[in-house]
Protein backbone atom coordinates (compact mmCIF):
# COMPACT_ATOMS: atom_id res chain seq x y z
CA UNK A 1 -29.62 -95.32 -31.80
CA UNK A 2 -26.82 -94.37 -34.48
CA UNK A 3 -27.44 -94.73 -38.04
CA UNK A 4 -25.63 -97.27 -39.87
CA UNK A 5 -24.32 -96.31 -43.46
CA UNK A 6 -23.29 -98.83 -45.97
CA UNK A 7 -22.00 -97.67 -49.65
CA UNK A 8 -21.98 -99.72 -52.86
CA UNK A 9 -18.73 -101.72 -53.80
CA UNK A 10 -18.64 -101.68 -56.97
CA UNK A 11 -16.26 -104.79 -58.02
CA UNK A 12 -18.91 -107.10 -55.95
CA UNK A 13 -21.69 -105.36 -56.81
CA UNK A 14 -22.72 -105.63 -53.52
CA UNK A 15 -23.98 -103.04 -50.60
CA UNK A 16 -21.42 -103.36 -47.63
CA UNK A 17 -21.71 -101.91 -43.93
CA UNK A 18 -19.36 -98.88 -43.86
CA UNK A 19 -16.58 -100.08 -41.20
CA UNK A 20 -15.16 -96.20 -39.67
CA UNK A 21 -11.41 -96.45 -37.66
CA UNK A 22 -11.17 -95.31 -34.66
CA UNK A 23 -8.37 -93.08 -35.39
CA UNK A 24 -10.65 -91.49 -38.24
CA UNK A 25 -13.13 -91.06 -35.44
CA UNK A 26 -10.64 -89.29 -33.31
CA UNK A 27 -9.44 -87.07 -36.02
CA UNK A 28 -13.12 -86.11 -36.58
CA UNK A 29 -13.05 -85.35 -33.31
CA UNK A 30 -10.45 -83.49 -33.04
CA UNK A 31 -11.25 -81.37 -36.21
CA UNK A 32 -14.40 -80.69 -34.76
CA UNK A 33 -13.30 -79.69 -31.35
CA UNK A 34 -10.34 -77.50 -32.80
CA UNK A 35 -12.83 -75.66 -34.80
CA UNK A 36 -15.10 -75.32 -32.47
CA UNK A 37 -12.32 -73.56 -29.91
CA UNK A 38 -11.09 -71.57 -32.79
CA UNK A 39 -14.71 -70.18 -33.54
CA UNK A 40 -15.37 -69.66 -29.90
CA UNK A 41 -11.91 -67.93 -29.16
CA UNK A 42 -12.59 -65.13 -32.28
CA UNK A 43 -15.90 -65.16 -31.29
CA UNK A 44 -14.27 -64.19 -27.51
CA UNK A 45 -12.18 -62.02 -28.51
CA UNK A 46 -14.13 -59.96 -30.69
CA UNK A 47 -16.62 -59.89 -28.12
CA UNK A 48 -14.00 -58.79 -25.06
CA UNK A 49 -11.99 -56.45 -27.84
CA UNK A 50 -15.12 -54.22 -29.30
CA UNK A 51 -17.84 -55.05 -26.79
CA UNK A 52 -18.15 -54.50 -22.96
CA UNK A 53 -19.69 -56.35 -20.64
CA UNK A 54 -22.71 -55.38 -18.35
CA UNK A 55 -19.81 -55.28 -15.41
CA UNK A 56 -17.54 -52.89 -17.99
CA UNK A 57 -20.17 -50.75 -19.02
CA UNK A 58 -21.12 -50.36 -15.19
CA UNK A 59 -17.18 -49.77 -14.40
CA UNK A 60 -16.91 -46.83 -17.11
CA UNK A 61 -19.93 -45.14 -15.98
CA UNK A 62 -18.31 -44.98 -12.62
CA UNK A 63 -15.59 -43.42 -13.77
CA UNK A 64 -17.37 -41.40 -16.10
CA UNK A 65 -18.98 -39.80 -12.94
CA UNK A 66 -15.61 -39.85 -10.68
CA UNK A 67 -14.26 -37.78 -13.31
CA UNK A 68 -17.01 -35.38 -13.09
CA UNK A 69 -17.25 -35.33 -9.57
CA UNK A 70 -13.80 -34.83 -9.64
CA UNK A 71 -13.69 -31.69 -12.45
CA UNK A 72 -16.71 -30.23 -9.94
CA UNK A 73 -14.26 -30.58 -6.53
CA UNK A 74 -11.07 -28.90 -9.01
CA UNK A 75 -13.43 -26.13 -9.97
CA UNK A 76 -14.68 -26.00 -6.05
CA UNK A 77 -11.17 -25.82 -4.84
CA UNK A 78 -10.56 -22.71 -7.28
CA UNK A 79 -13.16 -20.62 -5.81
CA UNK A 80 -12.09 -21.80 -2.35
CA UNK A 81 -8.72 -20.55 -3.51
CA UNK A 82 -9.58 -17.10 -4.74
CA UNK A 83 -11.57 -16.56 -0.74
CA UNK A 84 -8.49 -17.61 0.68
CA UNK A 85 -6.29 -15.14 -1.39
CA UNK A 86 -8.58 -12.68 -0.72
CA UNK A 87 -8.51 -13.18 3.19
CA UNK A 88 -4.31 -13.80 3.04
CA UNK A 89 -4.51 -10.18 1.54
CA UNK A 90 -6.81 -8.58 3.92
CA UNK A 91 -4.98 -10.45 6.64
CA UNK A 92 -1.29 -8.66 5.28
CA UNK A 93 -2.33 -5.23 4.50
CA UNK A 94 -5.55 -4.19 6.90
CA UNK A 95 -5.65 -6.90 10.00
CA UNK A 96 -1.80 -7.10 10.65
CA UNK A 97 -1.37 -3.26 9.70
CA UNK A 98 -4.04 -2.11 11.93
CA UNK A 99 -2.48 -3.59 14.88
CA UNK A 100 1.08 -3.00 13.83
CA UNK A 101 2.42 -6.60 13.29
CA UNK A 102 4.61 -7.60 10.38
CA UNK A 103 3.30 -9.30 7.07
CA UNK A 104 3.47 -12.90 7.20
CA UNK A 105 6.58 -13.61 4.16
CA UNK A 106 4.68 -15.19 1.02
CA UNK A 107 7.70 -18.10 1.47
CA UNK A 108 6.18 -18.90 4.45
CA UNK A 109 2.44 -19.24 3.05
CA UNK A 110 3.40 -20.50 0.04
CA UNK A 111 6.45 -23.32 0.62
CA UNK A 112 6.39 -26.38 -0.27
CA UNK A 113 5.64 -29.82 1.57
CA UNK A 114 6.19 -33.20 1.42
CA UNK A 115 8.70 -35.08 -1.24
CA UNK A 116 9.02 -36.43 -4.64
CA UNK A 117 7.00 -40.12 -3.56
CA UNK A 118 3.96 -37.76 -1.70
CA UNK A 119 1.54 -38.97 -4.85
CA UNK A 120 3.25 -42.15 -6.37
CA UNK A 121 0.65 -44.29 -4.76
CA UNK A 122 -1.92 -42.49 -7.14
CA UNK A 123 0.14 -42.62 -10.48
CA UNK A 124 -0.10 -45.30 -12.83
CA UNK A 125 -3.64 -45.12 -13.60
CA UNK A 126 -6.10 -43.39 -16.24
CA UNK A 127 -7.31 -40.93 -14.37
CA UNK A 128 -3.63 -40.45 -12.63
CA UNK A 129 -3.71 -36.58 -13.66
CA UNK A 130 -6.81 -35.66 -12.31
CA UNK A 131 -6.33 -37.40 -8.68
CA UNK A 132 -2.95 -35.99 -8.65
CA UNK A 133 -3.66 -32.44 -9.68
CA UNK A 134 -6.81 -32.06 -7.22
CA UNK A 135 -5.29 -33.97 -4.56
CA UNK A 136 -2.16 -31.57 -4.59
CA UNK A 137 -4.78 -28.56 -4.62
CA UNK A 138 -6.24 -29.86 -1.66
CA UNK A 139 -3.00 -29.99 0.17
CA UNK A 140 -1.83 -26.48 -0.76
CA UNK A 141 -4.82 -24.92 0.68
CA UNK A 142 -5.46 -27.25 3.46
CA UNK A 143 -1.74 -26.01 4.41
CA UNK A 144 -2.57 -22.58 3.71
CA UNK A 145 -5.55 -22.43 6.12
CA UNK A 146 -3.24 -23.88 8.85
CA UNK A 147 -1.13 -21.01 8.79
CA UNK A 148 -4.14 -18.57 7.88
CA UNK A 149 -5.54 -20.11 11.08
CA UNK A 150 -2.62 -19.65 13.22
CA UNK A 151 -2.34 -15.87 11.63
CA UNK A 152 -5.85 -14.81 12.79
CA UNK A 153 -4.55 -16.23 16.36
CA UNK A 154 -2.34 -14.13 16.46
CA UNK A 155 -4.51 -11.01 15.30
CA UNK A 156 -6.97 -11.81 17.81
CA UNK A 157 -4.26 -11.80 20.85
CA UNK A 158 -3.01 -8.22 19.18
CA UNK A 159 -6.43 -7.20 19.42
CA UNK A 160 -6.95 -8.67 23.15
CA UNK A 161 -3.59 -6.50 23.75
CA UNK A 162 -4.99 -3.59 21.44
CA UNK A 163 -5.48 -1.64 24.80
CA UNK A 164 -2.35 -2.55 26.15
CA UNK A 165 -0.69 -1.03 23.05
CA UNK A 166 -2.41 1.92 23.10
CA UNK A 167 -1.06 3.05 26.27
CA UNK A 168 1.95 1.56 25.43
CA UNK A 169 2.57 3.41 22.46
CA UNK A 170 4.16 7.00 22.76
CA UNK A 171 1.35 9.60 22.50
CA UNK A 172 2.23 13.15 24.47
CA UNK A 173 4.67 15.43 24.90
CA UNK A 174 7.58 14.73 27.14
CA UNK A 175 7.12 18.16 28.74
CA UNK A 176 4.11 19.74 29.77
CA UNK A 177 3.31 22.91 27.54
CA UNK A 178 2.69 25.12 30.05
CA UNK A 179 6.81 24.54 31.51
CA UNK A 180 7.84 24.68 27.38
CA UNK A 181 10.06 27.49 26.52
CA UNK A 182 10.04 26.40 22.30
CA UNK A 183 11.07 23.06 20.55
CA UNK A 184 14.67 24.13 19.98
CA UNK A 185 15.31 21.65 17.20
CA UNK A 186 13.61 18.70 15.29
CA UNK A 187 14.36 15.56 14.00
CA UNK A 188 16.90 15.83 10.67
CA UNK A 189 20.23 17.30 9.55
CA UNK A 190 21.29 20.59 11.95
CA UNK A 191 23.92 22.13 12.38
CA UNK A 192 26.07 20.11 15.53
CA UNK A 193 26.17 22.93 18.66
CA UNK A 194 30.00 22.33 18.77
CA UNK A 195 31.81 20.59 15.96
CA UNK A 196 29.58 23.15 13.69
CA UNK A 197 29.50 20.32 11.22
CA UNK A 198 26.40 18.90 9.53
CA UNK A 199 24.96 15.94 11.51
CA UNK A 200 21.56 13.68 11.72
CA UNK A 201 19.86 15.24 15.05
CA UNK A 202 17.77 11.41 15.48
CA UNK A 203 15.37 13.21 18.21
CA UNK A 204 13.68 16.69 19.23
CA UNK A 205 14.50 19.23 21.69
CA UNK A 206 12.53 20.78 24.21
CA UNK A 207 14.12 23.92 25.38
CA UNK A 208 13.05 24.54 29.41
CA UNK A 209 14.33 25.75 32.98
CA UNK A 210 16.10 23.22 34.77
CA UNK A 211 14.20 21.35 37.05
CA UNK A 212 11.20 21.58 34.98
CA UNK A 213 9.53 17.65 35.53
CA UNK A 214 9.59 15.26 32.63
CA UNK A 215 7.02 13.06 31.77
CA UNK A 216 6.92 8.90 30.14
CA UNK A 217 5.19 9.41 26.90
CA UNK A 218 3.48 5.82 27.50
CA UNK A 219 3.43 2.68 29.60
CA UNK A 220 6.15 1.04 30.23
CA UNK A 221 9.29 -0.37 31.78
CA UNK A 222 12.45 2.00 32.68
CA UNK A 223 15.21 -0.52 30.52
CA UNK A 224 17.99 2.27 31.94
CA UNK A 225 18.61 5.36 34.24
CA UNK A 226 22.07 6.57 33.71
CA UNK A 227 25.10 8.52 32.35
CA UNK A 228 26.67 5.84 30.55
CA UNK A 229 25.93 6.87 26.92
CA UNK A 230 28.34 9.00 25.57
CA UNK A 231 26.85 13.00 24.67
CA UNK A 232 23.18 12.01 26.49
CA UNK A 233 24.34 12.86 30.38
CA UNK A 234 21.81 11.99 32.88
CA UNK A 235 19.33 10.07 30.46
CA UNK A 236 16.77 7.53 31.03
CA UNK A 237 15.55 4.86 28.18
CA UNK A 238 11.96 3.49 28.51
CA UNK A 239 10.68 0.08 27.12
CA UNK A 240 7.81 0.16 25.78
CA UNK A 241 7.09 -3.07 24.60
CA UNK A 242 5.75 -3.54 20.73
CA UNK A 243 8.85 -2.70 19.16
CA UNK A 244 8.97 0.83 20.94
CA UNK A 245 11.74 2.73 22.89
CA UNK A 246 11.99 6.59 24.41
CA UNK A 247 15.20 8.15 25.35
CA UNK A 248 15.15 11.07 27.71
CA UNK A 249 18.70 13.03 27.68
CA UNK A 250 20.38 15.75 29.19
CA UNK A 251 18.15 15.35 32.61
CA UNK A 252 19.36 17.15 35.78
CA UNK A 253 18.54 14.12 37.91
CA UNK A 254 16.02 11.19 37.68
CA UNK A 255 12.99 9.81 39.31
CA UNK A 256 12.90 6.72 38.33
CA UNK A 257 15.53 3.03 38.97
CA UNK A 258 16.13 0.71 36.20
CA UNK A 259 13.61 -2.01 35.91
CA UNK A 260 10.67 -0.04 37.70
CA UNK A 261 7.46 0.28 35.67
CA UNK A 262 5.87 3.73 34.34
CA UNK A 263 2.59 4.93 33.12
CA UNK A 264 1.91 7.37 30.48
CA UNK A 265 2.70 10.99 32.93
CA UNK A 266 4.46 9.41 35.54
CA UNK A 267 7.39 11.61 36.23
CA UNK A 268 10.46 10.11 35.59
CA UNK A 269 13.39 12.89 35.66
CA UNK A 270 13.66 16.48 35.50
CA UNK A 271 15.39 18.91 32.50
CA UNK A 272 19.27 19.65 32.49
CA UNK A 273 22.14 20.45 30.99
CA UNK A 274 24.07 17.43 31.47
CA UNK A 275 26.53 15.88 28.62
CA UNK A 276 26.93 17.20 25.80
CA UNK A 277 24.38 20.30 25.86
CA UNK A 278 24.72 23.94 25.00
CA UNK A 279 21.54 24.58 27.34
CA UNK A 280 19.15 23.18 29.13
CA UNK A 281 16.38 21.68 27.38
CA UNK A 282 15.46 17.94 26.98
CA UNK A 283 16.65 15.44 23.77
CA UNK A 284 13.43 13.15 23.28
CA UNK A 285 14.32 10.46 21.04
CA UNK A 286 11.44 7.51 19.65
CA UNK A 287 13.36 4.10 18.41
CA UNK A 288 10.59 1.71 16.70
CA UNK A 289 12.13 -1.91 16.10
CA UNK A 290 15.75 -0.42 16.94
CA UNK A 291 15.56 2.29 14.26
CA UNK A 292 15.58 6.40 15.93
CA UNK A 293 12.44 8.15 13.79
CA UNK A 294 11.01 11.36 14.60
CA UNK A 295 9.29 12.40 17.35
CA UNK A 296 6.75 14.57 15.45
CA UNK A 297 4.07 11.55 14.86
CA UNK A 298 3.71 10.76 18.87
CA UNK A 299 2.18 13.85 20.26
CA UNK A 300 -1.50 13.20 19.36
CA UNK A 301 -2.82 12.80 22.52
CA UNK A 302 -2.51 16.14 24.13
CA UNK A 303 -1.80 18.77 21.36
CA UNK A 304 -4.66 20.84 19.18
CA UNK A 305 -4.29 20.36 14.72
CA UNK A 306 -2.77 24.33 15.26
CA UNK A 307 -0.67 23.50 18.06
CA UNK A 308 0.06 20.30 16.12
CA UNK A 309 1.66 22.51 12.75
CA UNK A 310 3.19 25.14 14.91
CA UNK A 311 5.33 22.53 16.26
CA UNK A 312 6.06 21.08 12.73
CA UNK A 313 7.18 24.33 11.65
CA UNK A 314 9.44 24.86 14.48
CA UNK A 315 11.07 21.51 14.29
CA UNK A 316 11.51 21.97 10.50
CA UNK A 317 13.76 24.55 11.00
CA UNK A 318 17.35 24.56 9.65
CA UNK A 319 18.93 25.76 12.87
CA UNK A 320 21.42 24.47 15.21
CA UNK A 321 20.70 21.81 17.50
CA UNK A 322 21.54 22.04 21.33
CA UNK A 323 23.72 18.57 21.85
């Protein structure tokens, strides 16, 4: 039950009811209300500005830990890094070296992927740097271990083939030794046989008696028998496969068609003096990757370490050549 007040009228001397508007009642409302909403909006927003909430404080330590987690996966991808370095390395100069296959380019393991938009969908947030920076870690070596992947592939068919290669690969003396006469001239500048100018002699020659029998220095596939190329005569060029070519000049006659396969000691042709020779003897040529290099290096198969320098020292000679 409200109170009622009553005050003290002084010119009637008299105690009268206290009679209250409604319009003062509203505006003591509305004071009251107004002061109320302005108390409990500081009140608010001191509380939302300097204190968080139980949800907040929940929310931060979540992030709190993502960052963590997230500064433990960066450091994580850094080791894996440094493994992966070390196995591109070993995978360039040991694996690929052993088995004769080219380096992969550093372009090619290192280029770049995807465009400028690849990581817009995590920018715009606090912790924008960190997602970006590990998440474009992560790509780099997730791309890297794709072609790191595909390289040891390939290693592992090179050393499925390793066999094949061997055999491939030149290893003996065109000529047997007991049907050699000397190694006329080696590999380098000589002296040419009859324009008695300086030239580069891009083989060796085996000085023999015609119709001595001339052997394939490894497996392979006769690419031509002929007389075609100019100064060679009767020559025949052998495909080896792996980058490596033989060329046989000067011969008397051959033994062998084009496209018929050889094995290391298969006769293919016998010594001449055909083209452009000063005697007979045979011009052994090796081409690796379409480039003529000496001969010397592919006779380990069938010659002794002092049968091995003799032969050095009678290429090396400054002499004339025979074609």
């Amino acid at each position: 039950m409200s109170k009622i007040k009553f005050y003290f009228n002084t010119k009637s001397l008299t105690y009268e009811k206290v009679q209250i508007k409604l319009w003062d009642r509203f505006k003591r409302f509305a004071g009251f209300l107004i002061t109320g909403i302005a108390f409990a909006s500081a009140t608010m927003f001191v509380a939302y500005r300097y204190f968080d909430s139980p949800k907040e404080k929940q929310l931060r330590r979540e992030i709190e830990t993502m960052k963590y987690q997230y500064d433990i996966l960066d450091n994580k991808l850094n080791q894996v890094n440094v493994v992966l370095s070390d196995m591109q390395n070993r995978d360039d100069n040991i694996y690929r070296v052993i088995f004769e296959a080219d380096p992969i380019p550093s372009e090619i393991r290192n280029a770049g992927f995807g465009g400028v938009d690849r990581y817009k969908a995590l920018e715009g947030f606090n912790s924008s740097n960190v997602i970006v920076n590990v998440t474009k870690k992560l790509d780099k070596i997730s791309k890297k271990m794709y072609i790191q992947s595909k390289s040891f592939d390939d290693v592992v068919k090179l050393a499925n083939n390793k066999s094949v290669m061997l055999a491939s690969i030149p290893a003996i003396q065109p000529i047997n030794k007991k049907n050699l006469k000397s190694v006329a001239s080696g590999f380098g500048y000589r002296t040419h046989p009859i324009y008695k100018t300086m030239h580069l002699h891009s083989g060796m020659d085996f000085s023999a008696p015609i119709g001595t029998p001339i052997y394939a220095t490894g497996d392979g596939v006769v690419e031509s028998a002929d007389n075609l190329a100019q100064g060679y005569g009767n020559h025949v060029v052998i495909n080896h496969n792996f980058g490596y070519k033989t060329l046989y000049g000067h011969m008397s006659r051959y033994a062998v068609r084009r496209g018929q396969k050889v094995k290391r000691g298969d006769v293919i042709g016998y010594v001449g003096n055909t083209g452009m020779s000063t005697g007979p003897h045979l011009h052994y040529e090796v081409i690796k990757n379409d480039v003529k290099i000496n001969p010397i290096n592919f006779y380990y198969n069938d010659l002794s370490p002092a049968e091995y320098e003799l032969m050095i020292e009678q290429s090396s000679k400054s002499n004339q050549s025979f074609d």
